[in-house]
PDB file of N, CA and C in Angstrom:
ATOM      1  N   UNK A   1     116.796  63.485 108.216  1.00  0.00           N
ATOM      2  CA  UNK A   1     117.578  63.744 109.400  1.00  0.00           C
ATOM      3  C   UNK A   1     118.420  62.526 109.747  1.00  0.00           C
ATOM      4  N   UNK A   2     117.763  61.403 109.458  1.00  0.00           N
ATOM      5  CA  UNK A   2     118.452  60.133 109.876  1.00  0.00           C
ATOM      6  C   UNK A   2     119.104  59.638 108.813  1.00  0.00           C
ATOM      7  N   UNK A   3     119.112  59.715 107.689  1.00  0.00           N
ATOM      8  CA  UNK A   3     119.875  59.168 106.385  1.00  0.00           C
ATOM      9  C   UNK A   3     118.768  58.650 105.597  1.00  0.00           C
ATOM     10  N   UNK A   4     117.338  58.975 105.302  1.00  0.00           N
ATOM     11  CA  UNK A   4     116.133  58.435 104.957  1.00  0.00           C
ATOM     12  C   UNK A   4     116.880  58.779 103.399  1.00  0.00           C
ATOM     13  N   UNK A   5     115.720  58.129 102.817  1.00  0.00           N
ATOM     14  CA  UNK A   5     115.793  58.569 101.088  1.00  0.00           C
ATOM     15  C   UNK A   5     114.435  58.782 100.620  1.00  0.00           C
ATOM     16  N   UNK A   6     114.017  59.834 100.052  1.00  0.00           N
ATOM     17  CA  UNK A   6     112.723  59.986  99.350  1.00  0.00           C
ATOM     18  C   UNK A   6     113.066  60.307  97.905  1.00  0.00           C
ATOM     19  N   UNK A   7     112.002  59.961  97.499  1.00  0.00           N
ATOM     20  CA  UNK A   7     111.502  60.465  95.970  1.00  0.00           C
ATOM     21  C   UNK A   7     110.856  61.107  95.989  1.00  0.00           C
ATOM     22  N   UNK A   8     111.190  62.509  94.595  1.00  0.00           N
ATOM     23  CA  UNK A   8     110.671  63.726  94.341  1.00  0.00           C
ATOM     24  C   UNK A   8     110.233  63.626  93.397  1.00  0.00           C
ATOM     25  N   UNK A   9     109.236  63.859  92.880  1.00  0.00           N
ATOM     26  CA  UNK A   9     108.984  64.392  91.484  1.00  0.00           C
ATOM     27  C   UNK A   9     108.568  65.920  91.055  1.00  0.00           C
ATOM     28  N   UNK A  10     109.629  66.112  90.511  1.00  0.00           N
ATOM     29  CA  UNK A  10     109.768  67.569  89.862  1.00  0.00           C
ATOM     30  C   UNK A  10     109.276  68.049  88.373  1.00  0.00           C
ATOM     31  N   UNK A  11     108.314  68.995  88.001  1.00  0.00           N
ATOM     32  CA  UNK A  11     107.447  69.481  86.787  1.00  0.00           C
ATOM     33  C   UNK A  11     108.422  70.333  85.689  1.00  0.00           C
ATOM     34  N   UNK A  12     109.153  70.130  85.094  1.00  0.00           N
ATOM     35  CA  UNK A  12     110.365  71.259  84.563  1.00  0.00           C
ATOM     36  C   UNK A  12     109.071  71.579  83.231  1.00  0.00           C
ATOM     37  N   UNK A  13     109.954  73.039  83.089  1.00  0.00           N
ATOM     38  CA  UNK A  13     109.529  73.414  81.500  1.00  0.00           C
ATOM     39  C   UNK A  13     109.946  72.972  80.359  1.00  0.00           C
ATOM     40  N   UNK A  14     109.089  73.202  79.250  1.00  0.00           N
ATOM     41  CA  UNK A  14     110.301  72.361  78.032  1.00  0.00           C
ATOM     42  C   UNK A  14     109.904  73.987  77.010  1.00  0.00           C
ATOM     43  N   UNK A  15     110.760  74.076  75.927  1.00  0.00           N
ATOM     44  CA  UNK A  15     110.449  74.915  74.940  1.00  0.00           C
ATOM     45  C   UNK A  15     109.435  74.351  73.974  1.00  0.00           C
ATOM     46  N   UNK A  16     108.327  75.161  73.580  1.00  0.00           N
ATOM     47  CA  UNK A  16     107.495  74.679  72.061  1.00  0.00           C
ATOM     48  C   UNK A  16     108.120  74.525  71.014  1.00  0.00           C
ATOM     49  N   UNK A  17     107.532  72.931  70.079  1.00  0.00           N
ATOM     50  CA  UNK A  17     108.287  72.895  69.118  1.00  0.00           C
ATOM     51  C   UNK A  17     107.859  74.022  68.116  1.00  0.00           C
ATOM     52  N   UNK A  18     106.492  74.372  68.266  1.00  0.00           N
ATOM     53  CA  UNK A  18     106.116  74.978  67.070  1.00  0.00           C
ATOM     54  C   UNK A  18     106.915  76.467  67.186  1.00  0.00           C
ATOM     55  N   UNK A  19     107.132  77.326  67.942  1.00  0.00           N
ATOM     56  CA  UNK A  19     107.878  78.447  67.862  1.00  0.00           C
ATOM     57  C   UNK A  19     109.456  78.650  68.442  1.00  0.00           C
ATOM     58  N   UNK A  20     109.890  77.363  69.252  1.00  0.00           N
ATOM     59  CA  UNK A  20     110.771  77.746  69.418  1.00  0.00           C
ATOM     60  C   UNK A  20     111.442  78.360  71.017  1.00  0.00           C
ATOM     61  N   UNK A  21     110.134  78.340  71.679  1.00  0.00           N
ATOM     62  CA  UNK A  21     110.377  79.305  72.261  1.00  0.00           C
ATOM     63  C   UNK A  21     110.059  80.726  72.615  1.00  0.00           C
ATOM     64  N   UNK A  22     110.002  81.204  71.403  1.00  0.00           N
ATOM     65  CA  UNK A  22     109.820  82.824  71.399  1.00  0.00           C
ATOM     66  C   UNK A  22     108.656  83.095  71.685  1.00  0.00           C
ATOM     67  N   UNK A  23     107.638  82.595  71.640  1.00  0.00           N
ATOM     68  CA  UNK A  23     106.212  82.844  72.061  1.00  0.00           C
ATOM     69  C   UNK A  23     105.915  83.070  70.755  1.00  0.00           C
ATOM     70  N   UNK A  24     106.249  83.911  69.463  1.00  0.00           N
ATOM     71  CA  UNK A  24     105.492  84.565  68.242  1.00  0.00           C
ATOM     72  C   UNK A  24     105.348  83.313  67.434  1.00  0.00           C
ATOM     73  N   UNK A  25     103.974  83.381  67.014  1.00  0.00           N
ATOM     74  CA  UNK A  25     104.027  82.056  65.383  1.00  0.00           C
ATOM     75  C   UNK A  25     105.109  82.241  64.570  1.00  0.00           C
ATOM     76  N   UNK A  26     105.228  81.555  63.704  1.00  0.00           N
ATOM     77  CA  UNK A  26     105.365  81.211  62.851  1.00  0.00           C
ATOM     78  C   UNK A  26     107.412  81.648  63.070  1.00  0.00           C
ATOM     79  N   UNK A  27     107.881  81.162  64.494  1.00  0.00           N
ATOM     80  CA  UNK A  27     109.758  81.528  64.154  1.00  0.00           C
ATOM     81  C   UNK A  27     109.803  82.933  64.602  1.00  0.00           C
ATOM     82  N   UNK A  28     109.106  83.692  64.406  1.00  0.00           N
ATOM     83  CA  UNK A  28     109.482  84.927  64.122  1.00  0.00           C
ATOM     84  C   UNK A  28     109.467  85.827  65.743  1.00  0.00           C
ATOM     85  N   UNK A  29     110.563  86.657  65.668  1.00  0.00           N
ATOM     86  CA  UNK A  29     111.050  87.350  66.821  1.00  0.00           C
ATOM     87  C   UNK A  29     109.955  88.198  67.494  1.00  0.00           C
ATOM     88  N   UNK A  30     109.862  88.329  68.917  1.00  0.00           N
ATOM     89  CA  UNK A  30     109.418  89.346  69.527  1.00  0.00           C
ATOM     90  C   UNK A  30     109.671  90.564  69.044  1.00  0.00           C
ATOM     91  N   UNK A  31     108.722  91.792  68.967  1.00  0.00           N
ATOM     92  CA  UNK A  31     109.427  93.303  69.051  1.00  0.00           C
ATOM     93  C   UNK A  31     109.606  93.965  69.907  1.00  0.00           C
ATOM     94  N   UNK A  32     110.723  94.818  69.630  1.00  0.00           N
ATOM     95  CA  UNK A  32     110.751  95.667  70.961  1.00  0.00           C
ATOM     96  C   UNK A  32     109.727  96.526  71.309  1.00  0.00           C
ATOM     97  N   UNK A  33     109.546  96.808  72.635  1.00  0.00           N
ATOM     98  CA  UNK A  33     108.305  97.554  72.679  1.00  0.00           C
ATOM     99  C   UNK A  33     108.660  98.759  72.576  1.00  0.00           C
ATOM    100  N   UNK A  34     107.774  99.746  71.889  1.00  0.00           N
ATOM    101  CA  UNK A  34     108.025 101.375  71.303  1.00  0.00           C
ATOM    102  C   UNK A  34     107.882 102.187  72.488  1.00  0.00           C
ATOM    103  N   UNK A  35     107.333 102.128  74.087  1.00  0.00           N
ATOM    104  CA  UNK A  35     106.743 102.671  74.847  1.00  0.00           C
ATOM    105  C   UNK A  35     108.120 102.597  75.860  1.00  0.00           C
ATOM    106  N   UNK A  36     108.565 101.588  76.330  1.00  0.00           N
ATOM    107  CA  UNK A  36     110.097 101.613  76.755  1.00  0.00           C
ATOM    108  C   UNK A  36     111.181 101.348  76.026  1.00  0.00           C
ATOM    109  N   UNK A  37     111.096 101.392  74.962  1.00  0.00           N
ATOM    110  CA  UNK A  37     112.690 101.025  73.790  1.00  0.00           C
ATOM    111  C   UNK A  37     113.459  99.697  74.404  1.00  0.00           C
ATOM    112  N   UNK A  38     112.975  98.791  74.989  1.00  0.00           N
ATOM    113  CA  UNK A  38     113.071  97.489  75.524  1.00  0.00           C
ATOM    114  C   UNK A  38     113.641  97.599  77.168  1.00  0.00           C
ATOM    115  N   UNK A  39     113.555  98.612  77.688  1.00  0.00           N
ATOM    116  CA  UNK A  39     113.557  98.369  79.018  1.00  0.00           C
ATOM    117  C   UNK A  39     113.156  97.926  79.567  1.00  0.00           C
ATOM    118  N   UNK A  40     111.616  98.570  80.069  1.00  0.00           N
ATOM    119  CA  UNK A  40     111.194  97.022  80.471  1.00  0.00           C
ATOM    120  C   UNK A  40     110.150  97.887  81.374  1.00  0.00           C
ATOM    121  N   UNK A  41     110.875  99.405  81.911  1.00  0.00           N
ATOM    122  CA  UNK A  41     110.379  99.822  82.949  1.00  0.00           C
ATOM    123  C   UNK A  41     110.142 101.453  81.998  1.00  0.00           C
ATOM    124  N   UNK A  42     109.062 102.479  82.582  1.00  0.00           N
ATOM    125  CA  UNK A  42     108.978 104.146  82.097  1.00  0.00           C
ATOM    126  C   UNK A  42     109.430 104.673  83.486  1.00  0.00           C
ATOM    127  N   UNK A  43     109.598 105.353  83.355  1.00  0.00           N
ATOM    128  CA  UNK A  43     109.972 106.636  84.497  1.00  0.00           C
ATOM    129  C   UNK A  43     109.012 107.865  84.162  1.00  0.00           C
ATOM    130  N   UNK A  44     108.512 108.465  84.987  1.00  0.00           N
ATOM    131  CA  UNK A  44     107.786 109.457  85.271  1.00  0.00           C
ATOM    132  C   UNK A  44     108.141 109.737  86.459  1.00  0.00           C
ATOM    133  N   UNK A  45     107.882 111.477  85.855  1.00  0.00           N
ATOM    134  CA  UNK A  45     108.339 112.574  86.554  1.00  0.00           C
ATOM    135  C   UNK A  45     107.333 113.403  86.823  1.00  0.00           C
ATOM    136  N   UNK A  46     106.814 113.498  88.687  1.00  0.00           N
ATOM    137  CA  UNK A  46     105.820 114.443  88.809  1.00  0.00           C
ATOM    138  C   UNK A  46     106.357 115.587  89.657  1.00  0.00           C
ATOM    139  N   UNK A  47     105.396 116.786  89.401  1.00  0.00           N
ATOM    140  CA  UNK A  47     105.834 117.690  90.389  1.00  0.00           C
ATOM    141  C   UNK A  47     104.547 117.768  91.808  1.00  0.00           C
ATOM    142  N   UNK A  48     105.506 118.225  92.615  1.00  0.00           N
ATOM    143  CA  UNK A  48     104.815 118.074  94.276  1.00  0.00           C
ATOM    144  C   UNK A  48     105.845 119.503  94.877  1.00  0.00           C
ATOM    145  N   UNK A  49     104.790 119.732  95.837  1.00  0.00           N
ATOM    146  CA  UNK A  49     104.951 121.329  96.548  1.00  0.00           C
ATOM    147  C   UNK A  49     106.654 121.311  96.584  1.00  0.00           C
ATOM    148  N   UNK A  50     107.137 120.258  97.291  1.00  0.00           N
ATOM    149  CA  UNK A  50     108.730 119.768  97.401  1.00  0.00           C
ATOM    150  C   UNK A  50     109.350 119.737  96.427  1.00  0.00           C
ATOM    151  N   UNK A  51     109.173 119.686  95.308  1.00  0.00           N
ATOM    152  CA  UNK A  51     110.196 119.501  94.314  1.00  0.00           C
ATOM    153  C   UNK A  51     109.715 118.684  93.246  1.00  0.00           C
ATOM    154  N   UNK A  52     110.219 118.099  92.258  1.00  0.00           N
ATOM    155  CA  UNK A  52     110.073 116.799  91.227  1.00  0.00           C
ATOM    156  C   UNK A  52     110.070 115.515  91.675  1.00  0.00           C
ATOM    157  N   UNK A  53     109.448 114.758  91.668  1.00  0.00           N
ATOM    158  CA  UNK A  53     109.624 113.389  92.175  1.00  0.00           C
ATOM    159  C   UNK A  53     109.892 112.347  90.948  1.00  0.00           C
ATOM    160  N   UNK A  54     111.062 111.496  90.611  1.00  0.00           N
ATOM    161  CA  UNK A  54     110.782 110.534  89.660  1.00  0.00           C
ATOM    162  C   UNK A  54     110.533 109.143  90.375  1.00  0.00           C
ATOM    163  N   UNK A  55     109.513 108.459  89.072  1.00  0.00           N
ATOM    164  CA  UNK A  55     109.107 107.276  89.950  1.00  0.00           C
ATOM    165  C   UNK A  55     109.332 106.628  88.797  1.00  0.00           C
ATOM    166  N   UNK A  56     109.966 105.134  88.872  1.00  0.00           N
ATOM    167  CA  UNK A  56     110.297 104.166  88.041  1.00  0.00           C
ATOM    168  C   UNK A  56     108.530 103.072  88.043  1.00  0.00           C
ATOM    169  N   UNK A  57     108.394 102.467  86.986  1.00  0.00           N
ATOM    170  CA  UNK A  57     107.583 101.371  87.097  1.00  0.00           C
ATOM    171  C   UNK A  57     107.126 100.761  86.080  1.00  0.00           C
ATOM    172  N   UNK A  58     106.719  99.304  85.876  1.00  0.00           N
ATOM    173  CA  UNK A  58     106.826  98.455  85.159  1.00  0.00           C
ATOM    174  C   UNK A  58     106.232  99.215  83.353  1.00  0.00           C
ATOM    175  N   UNK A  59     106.667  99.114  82.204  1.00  0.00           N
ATOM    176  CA  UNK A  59     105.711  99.426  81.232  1.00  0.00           C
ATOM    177  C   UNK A  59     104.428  98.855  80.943  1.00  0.00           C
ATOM    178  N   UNK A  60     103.183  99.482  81.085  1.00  0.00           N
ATOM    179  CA  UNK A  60     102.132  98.860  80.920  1.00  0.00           C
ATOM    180  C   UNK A  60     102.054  97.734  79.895  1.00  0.00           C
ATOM    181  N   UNK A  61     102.567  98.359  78.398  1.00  0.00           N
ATOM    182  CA  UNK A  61     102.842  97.315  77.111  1.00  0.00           C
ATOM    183  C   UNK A  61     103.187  96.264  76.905  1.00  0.00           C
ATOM    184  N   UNK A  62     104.634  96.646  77.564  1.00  0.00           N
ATOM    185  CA  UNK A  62     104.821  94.873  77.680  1.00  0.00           C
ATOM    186  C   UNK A  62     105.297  94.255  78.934  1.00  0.00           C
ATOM    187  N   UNK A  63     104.871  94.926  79.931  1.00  0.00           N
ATOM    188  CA  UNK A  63     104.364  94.363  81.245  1.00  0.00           C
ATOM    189  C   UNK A  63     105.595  94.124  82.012  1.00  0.00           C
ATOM    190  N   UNK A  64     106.535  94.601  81.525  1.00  0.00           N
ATOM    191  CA  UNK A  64     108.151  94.889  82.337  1.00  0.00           C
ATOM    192  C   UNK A  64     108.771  94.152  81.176  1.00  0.00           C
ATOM    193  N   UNK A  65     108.747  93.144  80.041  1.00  0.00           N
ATOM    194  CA  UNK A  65     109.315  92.435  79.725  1.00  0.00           C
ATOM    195  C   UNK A  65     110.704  93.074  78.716  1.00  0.00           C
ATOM    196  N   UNK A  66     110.121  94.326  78.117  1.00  0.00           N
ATOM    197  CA  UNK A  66     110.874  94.982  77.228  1.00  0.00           C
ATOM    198  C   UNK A  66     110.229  94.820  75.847  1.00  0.00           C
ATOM    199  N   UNK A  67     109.161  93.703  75.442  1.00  0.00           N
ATOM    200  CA  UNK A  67     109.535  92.685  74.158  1.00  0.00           C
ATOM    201  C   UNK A  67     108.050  92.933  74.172  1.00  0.00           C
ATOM    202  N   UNK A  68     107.571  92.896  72.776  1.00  0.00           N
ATOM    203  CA  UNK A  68     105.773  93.027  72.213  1.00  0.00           C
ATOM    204  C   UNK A  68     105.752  92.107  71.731  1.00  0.00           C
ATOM    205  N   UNK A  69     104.932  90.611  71.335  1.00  0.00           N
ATOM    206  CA  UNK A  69     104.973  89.828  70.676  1.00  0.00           C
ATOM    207  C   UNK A  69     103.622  89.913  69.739  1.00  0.00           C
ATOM    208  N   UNK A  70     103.642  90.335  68.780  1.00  0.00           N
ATOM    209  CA  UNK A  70     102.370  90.785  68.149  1.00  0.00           C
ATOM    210  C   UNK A  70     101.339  89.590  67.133  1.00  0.00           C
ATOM    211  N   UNK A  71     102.405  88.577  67.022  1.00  0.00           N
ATOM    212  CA  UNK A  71     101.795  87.606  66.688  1.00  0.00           C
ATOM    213  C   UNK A  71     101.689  86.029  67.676  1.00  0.00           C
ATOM    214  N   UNK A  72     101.064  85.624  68.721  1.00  0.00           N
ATOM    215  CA  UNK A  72     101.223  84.880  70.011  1.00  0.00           C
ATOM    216  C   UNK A  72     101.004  83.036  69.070  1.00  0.00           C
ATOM    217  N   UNK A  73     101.831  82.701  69.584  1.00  0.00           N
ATOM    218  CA  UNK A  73     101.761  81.374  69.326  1.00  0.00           C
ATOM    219  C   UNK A  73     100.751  80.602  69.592  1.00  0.00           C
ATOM    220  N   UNK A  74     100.100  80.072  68.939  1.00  0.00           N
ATOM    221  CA  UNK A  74      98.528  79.381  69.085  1.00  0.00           C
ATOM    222  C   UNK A  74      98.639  78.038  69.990  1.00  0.00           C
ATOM    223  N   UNK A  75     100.030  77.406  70.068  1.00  0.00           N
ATOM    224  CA  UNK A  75     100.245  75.985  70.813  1.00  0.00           C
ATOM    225  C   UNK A  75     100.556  76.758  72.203  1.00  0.00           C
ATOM    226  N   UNK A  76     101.343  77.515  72.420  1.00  0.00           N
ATOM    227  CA  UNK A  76     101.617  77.756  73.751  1.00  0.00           C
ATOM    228  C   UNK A  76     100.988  79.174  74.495  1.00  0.00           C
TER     229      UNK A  76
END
């Protein structure tokens, strides 16, 4: 408020060297998940006295992400 100065220290992320990033061993890419075709989200459709109801929500599989990683990186 007055012109003070503090020091912060801030925790950032870094990428793994061993994958890259991607989360999968050995380089190799995520898959898409087969349950949303990489959306991320299913839609279901129920019926009720009123009519059809659709309801959007996360894919169980890969947990909204879109992406299956079937082989998980052992460092990260």
């Amino acid at each position: 408020v007055f012109g003070g100065t503090a020091h912060v220290k801030i925790n950032t992320f870094s990428l793994c060297h061993e994958c890259g990033g991607s989360g999968a061993q050995g380089g190799a890419q995520p898959a898409t998940s087969p349950d949303c075709h990489g959306q991320g989200y299913m839609q279901k459709v129920g019926r009720t006295m009123l009519g059809q109801m659709m309801t959007s929500a996360p894919s169980e599989r890969c947990e909204g992400h879109g992406t299956i990683i079937q082989n998980p990186c052992p460092s990260c």
